[in-house]
N, C-alpha and C. Protein backbone atom coordinates (compact mmCIF):
# COMPACT_ATOMS: atom_id res chain seq x y z
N UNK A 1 -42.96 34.70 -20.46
CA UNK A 1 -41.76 35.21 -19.89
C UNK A 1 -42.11 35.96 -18.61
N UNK A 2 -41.35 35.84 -17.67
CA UNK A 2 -41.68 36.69 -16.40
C UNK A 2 -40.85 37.58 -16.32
N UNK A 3 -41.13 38.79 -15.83
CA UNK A 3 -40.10 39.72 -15.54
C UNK A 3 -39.89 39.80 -14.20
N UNK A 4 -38.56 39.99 -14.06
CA UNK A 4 -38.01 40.78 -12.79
C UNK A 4 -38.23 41.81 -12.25
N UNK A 5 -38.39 42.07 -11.20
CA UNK A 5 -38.67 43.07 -10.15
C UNK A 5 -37.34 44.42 -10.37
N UNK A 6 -37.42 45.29 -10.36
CA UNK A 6 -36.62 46.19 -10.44
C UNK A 6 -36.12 46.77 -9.06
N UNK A 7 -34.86 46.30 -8.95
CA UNK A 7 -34.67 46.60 -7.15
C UNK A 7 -33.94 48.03 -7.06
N UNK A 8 -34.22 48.73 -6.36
CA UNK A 8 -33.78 49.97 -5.98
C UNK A 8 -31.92 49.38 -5.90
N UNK A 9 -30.82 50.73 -5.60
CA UNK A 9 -29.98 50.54 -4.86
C UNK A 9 -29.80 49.88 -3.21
N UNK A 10 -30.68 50.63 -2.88
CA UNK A 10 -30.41 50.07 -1.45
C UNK A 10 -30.92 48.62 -1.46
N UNK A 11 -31.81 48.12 -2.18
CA UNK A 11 -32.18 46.43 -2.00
C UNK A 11 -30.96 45.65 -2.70
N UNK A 12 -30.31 46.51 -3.70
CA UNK A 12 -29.21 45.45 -4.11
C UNK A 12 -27.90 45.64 -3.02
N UNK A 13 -27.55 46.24 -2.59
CA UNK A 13 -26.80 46.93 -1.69
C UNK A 13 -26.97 45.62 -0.11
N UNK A 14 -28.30 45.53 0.55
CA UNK A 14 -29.11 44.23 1.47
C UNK A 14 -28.71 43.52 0.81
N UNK A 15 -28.97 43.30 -0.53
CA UNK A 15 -29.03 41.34 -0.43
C UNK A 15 -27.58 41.24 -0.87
N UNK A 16 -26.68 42.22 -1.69
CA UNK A 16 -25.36 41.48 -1.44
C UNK A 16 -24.49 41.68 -0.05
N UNK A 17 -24.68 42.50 0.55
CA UNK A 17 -24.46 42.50 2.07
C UNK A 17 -24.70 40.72 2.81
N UNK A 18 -26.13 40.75 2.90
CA UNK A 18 -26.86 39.15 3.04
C UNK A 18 -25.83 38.21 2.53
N UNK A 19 -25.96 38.00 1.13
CA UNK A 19 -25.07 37.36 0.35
C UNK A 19 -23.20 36.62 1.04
N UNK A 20 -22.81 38.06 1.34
CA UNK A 20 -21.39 38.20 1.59
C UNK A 20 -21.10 37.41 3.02
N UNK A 21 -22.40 37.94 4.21
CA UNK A 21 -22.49 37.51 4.99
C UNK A 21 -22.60 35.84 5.45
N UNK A 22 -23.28 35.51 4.73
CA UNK A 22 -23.98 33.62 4.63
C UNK A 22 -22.21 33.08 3.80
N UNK A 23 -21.82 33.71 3.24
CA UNK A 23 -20.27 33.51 2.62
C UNK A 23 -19.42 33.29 3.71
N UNK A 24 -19.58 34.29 4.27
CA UNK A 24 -18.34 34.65 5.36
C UNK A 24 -18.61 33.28 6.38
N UNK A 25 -20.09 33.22 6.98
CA UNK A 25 -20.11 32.33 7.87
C UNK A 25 -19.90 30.78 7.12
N UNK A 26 -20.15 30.57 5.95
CA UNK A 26 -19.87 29.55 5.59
C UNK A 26 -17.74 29.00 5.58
N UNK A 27 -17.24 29.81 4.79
CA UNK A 27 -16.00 29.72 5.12
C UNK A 27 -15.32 30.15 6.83
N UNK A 28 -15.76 30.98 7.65
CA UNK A 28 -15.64 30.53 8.73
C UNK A 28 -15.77 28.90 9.38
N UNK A 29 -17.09 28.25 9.31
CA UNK A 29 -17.57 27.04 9.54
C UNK A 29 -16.34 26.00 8.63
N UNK A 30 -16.09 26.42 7.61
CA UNK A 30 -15.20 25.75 6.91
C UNK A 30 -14.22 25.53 7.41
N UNK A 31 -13.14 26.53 7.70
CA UNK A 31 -11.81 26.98 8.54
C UNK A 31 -12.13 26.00 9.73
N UNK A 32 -13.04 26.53 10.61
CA UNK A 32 -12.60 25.83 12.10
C UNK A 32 -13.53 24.48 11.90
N UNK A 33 -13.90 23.54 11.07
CA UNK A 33 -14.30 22.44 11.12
C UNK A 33 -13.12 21.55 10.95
N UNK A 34 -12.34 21.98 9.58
CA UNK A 34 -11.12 21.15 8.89
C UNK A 34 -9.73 21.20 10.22
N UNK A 35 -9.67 22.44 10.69
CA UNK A 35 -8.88 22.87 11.70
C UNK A 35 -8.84 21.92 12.88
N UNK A 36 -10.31 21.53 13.14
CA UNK A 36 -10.28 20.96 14.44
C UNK A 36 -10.38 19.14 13.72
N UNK A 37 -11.06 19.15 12.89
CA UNK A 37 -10.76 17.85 12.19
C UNK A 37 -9.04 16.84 11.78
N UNK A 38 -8.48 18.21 11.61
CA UNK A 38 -6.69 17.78 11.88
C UNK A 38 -6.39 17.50 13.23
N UNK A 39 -6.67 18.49 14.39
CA UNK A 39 -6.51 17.96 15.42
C UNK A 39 -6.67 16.96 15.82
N UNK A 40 -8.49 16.72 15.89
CA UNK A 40 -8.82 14.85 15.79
C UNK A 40 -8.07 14.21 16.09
N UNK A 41 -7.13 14.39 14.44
CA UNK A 41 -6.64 13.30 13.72
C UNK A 41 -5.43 13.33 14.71
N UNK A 42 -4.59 14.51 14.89
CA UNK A 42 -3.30 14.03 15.28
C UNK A 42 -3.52 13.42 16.87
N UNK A 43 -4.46 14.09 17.47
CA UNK A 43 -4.81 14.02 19.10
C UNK A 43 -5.34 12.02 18.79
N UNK A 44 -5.83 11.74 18.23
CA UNK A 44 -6.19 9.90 17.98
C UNK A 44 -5.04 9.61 17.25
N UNK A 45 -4.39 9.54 16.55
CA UNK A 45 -3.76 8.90 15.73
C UNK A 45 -2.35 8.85 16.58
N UNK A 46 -1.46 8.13 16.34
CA UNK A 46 0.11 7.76 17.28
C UNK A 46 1.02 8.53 16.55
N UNK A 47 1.20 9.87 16.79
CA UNK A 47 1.86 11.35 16.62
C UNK A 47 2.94 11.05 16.95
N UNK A 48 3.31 9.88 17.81
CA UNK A 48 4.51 9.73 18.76
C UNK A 48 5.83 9.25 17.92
N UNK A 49 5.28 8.55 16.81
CA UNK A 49 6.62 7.59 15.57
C UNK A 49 6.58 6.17 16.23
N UNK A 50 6.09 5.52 17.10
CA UNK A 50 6.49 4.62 17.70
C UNK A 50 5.64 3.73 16.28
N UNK A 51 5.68 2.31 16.37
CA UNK A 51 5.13 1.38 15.66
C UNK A 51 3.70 0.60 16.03
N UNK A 52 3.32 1.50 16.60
CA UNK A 52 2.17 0.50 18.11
C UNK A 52 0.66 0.57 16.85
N UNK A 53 0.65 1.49 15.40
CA UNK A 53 -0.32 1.19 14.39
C UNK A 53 -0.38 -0.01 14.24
N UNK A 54 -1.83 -0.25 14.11
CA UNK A 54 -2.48 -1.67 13.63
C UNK A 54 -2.17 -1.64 12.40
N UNK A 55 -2.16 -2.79 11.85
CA UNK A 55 -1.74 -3.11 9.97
C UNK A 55 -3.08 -2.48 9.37
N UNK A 56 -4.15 -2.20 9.99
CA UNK A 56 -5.61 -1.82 8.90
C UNK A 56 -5.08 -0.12 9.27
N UNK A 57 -4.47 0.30 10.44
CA UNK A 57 -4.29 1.74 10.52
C UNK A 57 -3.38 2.21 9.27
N UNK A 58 -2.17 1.26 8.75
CA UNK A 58 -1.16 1.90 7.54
C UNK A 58 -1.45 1.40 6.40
N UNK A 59 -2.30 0.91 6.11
CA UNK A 59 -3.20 0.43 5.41
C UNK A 59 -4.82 0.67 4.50
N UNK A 60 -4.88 1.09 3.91
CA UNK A 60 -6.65 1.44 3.12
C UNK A 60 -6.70 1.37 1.93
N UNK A 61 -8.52 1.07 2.11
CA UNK A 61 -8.80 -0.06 0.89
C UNK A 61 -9.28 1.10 0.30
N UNK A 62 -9.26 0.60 -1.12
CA UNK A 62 -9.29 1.73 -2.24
C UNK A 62 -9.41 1.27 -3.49
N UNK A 63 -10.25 1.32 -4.06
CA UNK A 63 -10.64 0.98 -5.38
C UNK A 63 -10.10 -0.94 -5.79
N UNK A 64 -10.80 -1.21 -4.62
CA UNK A 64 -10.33 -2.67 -4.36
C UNK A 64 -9.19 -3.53 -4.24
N UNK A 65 -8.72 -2.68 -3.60
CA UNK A 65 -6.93 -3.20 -3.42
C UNK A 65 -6.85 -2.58 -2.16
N UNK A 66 -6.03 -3.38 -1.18
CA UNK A 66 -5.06 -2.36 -0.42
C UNK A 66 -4.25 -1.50 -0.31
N UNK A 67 -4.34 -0.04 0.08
CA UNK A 67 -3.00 0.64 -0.38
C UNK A 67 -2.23 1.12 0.78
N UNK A 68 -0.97 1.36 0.38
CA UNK A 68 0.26 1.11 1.52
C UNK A 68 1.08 1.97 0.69
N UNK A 69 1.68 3.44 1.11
CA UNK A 69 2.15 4.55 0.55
C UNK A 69 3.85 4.34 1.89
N UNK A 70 4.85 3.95 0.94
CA UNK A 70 6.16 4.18 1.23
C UNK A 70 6.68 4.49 0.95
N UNK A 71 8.66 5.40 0.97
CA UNK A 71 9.41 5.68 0.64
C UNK A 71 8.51 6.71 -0.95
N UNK A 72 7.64 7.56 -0.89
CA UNK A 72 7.12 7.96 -1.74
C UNK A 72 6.43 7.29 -2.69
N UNK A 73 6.28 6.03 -2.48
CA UNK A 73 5.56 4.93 -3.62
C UNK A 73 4.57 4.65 -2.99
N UNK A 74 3.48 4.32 -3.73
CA UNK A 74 2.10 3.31 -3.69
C UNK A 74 2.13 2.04 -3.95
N UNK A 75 2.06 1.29 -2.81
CA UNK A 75 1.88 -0.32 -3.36
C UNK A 75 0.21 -0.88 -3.38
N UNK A 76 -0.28 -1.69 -3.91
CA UNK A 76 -1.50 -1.79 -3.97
C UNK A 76 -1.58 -3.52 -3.62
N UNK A 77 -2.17 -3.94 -2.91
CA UNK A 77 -2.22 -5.23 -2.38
C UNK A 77 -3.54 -5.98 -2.62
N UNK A 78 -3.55 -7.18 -2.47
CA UNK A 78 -5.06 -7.87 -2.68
C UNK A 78 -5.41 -8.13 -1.24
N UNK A 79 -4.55 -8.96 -0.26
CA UNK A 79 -5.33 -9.15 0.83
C UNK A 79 -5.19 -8.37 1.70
N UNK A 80 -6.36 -8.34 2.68
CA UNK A 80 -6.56 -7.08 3.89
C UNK A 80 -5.29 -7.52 5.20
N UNK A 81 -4.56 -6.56 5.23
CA UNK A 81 -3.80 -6.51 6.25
C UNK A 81 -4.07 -7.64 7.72
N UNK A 82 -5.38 -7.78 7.95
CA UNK A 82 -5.32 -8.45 9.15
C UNK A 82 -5.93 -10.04 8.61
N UNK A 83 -5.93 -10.42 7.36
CA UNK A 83 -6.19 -11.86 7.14
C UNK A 83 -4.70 -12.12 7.14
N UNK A 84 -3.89 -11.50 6.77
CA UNK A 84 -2.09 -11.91 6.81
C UNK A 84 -1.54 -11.55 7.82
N UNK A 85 -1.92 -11.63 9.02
CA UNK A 85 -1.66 -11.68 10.49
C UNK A 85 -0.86 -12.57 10.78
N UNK A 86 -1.69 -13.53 10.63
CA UNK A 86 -1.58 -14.93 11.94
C UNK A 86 -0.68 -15.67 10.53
N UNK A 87 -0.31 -15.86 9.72
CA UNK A 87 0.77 -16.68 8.45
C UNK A 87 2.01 -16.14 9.48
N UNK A 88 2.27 -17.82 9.57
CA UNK A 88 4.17 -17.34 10.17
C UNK A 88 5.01 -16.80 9.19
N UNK A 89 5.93 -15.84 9.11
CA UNK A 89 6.82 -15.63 8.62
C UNK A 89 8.36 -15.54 9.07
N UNK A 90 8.90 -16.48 8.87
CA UNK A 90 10.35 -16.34 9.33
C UNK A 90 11.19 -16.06 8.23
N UNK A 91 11.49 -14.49 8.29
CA UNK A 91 12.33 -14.05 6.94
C UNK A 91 13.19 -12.70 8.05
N UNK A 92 14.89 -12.83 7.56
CA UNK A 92 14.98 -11.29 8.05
C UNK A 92 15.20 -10.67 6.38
N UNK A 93 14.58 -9.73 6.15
CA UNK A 93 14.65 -9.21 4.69
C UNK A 93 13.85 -7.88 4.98
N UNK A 94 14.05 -6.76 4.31
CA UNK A 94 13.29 -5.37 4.79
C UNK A 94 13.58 -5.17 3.38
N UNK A 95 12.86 -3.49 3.09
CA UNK A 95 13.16 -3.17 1.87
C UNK A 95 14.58 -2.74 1.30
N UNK A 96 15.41 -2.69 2.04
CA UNK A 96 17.14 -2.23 2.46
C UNK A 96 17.82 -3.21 1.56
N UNK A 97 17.07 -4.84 2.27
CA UNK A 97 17.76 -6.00 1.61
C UNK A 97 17.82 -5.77 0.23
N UNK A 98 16.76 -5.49 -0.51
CA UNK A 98 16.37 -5.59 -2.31
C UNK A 98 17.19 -4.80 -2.98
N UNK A 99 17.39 -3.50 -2.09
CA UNK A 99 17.79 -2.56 -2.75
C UNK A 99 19.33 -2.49 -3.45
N UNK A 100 19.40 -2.43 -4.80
CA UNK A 100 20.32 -2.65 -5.82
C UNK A 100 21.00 -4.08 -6.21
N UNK A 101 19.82 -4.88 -5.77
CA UNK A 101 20.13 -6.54 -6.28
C UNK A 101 19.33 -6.87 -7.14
N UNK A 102 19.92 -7.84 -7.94
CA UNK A 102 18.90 -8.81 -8.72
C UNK A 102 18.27 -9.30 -8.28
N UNK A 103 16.72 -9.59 -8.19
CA UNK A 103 16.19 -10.75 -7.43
C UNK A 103 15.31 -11.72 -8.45
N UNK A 104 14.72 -12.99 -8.36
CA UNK A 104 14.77 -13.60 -8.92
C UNK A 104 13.41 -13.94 -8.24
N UNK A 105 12.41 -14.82 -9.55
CA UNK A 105 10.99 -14.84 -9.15
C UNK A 105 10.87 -16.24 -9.60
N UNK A 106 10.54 -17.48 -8.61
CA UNK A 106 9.99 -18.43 -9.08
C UNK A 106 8.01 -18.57 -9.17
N UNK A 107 7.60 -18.64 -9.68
CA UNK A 107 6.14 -19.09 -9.57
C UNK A 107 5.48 -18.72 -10.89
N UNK A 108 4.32 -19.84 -10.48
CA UNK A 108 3.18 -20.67 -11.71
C UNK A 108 2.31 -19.66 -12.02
N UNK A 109 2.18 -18.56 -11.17
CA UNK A 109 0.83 -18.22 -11.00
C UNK A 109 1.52 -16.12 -11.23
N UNK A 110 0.56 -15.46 -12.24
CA UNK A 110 0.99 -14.49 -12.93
C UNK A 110 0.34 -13.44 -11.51
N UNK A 111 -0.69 -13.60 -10.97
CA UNK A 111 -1.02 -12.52 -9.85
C UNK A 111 0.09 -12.84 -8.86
N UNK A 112 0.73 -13.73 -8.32
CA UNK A 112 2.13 -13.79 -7.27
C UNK A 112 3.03 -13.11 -7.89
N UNK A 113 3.28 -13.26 -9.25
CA UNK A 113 4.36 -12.49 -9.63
C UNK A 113 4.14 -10.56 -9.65
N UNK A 114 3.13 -10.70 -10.31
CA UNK A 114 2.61 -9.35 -10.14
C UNK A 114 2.78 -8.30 -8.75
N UNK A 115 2.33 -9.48 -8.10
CA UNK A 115 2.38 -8.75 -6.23
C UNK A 115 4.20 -8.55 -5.59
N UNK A 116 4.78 -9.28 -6.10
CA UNK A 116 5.96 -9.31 -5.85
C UNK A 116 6.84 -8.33 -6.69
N UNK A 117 6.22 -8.03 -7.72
CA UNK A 117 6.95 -7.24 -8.79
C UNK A 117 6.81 -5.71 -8.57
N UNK A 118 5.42 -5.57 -8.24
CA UNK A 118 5.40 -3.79 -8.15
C UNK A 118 5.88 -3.56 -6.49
N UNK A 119 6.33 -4.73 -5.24
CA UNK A 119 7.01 -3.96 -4.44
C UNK A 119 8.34 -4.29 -4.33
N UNK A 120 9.19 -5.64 -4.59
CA UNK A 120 10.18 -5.99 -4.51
C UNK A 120 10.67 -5.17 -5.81
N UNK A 121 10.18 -4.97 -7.22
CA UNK A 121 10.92 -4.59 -8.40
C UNK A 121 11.05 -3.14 -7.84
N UNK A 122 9.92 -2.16 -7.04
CA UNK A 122 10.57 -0.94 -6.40
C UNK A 122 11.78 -0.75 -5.92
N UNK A 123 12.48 -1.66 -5.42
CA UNK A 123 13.70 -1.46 -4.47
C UNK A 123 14.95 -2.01 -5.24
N UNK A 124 14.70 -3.35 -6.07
CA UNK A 124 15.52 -4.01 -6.75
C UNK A 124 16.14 -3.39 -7.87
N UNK A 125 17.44 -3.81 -8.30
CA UNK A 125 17.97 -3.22 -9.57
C UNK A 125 17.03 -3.94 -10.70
N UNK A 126 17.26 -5.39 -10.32
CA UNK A 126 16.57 -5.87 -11.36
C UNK A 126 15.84 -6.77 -10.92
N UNK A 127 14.40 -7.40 -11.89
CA UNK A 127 13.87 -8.45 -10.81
C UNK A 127 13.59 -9.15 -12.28
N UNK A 128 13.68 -10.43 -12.49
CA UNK A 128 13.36 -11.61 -13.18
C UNK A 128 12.80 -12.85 -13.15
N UNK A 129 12.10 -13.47 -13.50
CA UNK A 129 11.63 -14.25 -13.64
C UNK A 129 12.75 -15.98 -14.00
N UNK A 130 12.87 -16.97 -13.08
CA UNK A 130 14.20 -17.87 -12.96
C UNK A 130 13.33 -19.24 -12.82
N UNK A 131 14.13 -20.35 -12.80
CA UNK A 131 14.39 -21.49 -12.10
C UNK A 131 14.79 -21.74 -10.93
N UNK A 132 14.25 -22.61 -9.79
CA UNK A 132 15.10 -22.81 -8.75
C UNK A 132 16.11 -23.98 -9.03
N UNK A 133 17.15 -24.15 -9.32
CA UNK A 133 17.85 -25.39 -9.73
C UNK A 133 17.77 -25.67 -11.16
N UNK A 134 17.79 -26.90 -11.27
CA UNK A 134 17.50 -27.08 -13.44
C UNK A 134 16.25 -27.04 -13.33
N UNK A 135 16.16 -26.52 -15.26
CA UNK A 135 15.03 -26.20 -15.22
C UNK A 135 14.93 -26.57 -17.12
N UNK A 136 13.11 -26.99 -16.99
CA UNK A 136 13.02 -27.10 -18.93
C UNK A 136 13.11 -25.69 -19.57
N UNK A 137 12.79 -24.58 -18.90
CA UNK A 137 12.67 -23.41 -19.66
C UNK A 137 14.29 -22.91 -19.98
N UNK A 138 14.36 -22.94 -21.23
CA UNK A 138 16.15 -22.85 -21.85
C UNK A 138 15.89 -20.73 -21.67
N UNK A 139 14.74 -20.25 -21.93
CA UNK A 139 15.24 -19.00 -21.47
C UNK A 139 15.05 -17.99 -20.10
N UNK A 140 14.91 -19.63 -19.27
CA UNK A 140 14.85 -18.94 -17.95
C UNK A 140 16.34 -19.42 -17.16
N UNK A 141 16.74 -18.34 -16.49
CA UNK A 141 18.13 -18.88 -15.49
C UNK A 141 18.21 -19.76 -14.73
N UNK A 142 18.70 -20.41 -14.32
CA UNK A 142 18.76 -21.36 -13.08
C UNK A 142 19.83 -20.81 -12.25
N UNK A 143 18.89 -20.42 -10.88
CA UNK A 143 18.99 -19.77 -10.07
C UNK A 143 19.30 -20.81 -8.40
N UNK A 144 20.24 -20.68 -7.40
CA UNK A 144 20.12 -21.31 -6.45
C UNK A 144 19.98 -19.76 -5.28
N UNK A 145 20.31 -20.66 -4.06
CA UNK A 145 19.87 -19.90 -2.95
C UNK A 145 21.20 -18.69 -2.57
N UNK A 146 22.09 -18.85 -3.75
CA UNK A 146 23.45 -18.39 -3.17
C UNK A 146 22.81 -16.41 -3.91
N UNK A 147 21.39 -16.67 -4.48
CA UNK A 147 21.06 -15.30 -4.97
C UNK A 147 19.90 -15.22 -4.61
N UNK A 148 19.42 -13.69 -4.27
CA UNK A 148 17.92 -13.24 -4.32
C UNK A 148 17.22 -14.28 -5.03
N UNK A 149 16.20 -15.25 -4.15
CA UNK A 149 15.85 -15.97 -5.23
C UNK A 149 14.13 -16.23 -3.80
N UNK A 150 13.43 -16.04 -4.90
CA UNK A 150 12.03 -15.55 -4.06
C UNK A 150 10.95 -17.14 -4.89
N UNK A 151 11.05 -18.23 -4.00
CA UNK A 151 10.28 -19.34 -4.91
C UNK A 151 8.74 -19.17 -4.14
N UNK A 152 7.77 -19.18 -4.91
CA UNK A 152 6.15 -19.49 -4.71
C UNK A 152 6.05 -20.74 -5.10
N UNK A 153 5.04 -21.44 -4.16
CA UNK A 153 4.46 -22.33 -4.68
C UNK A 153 2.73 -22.80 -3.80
N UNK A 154 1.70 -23.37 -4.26
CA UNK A 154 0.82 -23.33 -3.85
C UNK A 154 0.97 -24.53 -3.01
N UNK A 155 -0.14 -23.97 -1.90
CA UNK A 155 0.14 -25.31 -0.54
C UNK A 155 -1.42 -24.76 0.48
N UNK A 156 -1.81 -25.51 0.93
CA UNK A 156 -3.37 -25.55 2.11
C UNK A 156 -2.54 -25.15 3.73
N UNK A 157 -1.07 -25.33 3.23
CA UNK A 157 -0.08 -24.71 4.70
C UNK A 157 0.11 -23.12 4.02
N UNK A 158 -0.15 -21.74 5.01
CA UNK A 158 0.27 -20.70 4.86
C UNK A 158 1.88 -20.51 5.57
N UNK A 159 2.58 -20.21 4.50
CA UNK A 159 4.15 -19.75 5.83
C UNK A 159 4.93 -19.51 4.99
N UNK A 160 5.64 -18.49 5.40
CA UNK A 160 6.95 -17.94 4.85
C UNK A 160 8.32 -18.04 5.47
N UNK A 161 9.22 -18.52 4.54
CA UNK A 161 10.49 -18.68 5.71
C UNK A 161 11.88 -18.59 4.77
N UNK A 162 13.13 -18.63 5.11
CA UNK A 162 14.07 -18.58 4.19
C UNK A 162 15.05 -19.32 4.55
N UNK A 163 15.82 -19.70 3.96
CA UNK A 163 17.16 -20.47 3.39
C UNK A 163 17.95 -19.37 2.95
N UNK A 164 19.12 -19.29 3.55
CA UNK A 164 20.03 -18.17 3.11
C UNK A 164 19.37 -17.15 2.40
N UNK A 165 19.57 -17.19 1.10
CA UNK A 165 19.40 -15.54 0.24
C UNK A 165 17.52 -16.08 -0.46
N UNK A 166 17.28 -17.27 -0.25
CA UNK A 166 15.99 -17.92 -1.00
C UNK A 166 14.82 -17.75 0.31
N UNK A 167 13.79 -17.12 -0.13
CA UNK A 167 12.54 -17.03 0.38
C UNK A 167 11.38 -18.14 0.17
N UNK A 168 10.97 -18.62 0.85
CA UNK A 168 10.19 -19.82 0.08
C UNK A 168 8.55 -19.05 1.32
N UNK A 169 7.57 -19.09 0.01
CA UNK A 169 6.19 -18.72 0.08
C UNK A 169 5.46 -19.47 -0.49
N UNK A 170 4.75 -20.27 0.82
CA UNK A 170 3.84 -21.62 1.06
C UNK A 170 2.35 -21.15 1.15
N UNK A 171 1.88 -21.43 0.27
CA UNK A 171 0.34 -20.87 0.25
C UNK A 171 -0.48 -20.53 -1.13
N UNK A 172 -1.33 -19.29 -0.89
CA UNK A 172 -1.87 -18.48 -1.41
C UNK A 172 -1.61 -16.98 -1.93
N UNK A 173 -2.09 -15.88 -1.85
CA UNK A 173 -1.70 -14.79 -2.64
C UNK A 173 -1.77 -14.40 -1.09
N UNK A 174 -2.27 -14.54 -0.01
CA UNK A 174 -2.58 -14.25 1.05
C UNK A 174 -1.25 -14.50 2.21
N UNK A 175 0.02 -15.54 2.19
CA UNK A 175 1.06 -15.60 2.29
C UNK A 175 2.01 -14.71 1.64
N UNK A 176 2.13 -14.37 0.27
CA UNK A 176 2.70 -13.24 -0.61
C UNK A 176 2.64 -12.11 0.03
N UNK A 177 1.27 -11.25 0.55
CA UNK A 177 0.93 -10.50 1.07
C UNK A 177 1.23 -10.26 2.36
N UNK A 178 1.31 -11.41 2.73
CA UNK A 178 2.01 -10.89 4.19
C UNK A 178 3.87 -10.83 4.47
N UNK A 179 4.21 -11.65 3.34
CA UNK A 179 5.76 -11.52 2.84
C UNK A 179 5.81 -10.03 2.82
N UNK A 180 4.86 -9.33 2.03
CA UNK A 180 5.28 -7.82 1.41
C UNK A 180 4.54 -7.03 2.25
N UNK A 181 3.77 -7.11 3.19
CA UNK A 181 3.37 -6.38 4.61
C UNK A 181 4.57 -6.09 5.19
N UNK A 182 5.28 -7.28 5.62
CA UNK A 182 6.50 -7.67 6.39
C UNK A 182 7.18 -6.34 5.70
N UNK A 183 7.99 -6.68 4.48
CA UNK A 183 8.54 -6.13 3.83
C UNK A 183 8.17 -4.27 3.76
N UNK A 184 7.10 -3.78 3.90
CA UNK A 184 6.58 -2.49 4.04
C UNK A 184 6.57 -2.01 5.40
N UNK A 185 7.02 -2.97 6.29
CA UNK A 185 6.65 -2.53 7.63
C UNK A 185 5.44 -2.11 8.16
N UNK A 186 4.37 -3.13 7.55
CA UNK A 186 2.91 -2.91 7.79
C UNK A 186 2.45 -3.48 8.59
């Protein structure tokens, strides 16, 4: 066992003085690092409201998804903002459109629906799973274009475009994604 040194008053008196001191300058250093680190941010970043952000600027990757924070919600995406660039999309639809409609989900594939569900089902009253026209599934609706009606289907062409109230998404999960970029104003 070793023993300790027996420090007078005045040595305990120095080293918590010392102590308090290396404190102080540390939370000083703290204060004006974070301080000027906000600045940075607002002095680089477009402070102004205008839209002139790149899609990777409203955009970050995070525990392997994209995330995209709107209207107080988190959406979480698979593809990176700038591979869903260049996919044409001819849709006028915003998140305004969804809001308090049924919308209706055609597709084969359970990750399209998924992607469509946690941002379109945000805004929508209701969102379901349909037919476009007849259909063998007796407990799915048959749905035309005269309703929210969102059809996927897989294709080596990327593009999004619409028919009255029907969205049609030609592609990959990577077309989807840029449907719901669109849709986030990303």
């Amino acid at each position: 066992m070793e023993l300790k040194a027996i420090e007078t008053a005045e040595q305990v008196k120095k080293r918590q003085r010392k102590n308090k001191i290396i404190l102080s300058i540390f939370l000083i250093v703290l204060m004006v690092g974070s301080t000027a680190g906000y600045a940075i941010s607002l002095i680089s970043g477009d402070s102004s409201g205008s839209s002139s952000n790149t899609r990777s600027e409203q955009a970050y990757f995070n525990n392997g998804v994209w995330v995209v924070e709107r209207d107080g919600r988190t959406f979480g995406l698979v593809t990176p903002p700038e591979e869903s660039r260049d996919i044409p999309i001819d849709v006028s639809v915003s998140r305004s459109t969804f809001a308090g409609q049924n919308v209706y989900i055609v597709s084969e594939s359970e990750v399209i629906e998924q992607e469509l569900s946690q941002v379109i089902g945000a805004y929508a009253a209701r969102l379901q799973r349909a037919c476009y026209g007849p259909c063998d599934e007796p407990e799915l609706p048959e749905k035309n274009c005269s309703d929210y009606l969102i059809i996927w289907s897989l294709s080596d062409e990327k593009r999004v475009y619409q028919k009255e109230k029907c969205i049609f998404i030609e592609g990959d999960i990577s077309a989807t994604d840029a449907l719901l970029y669109r849709i986030l104003d990303v």
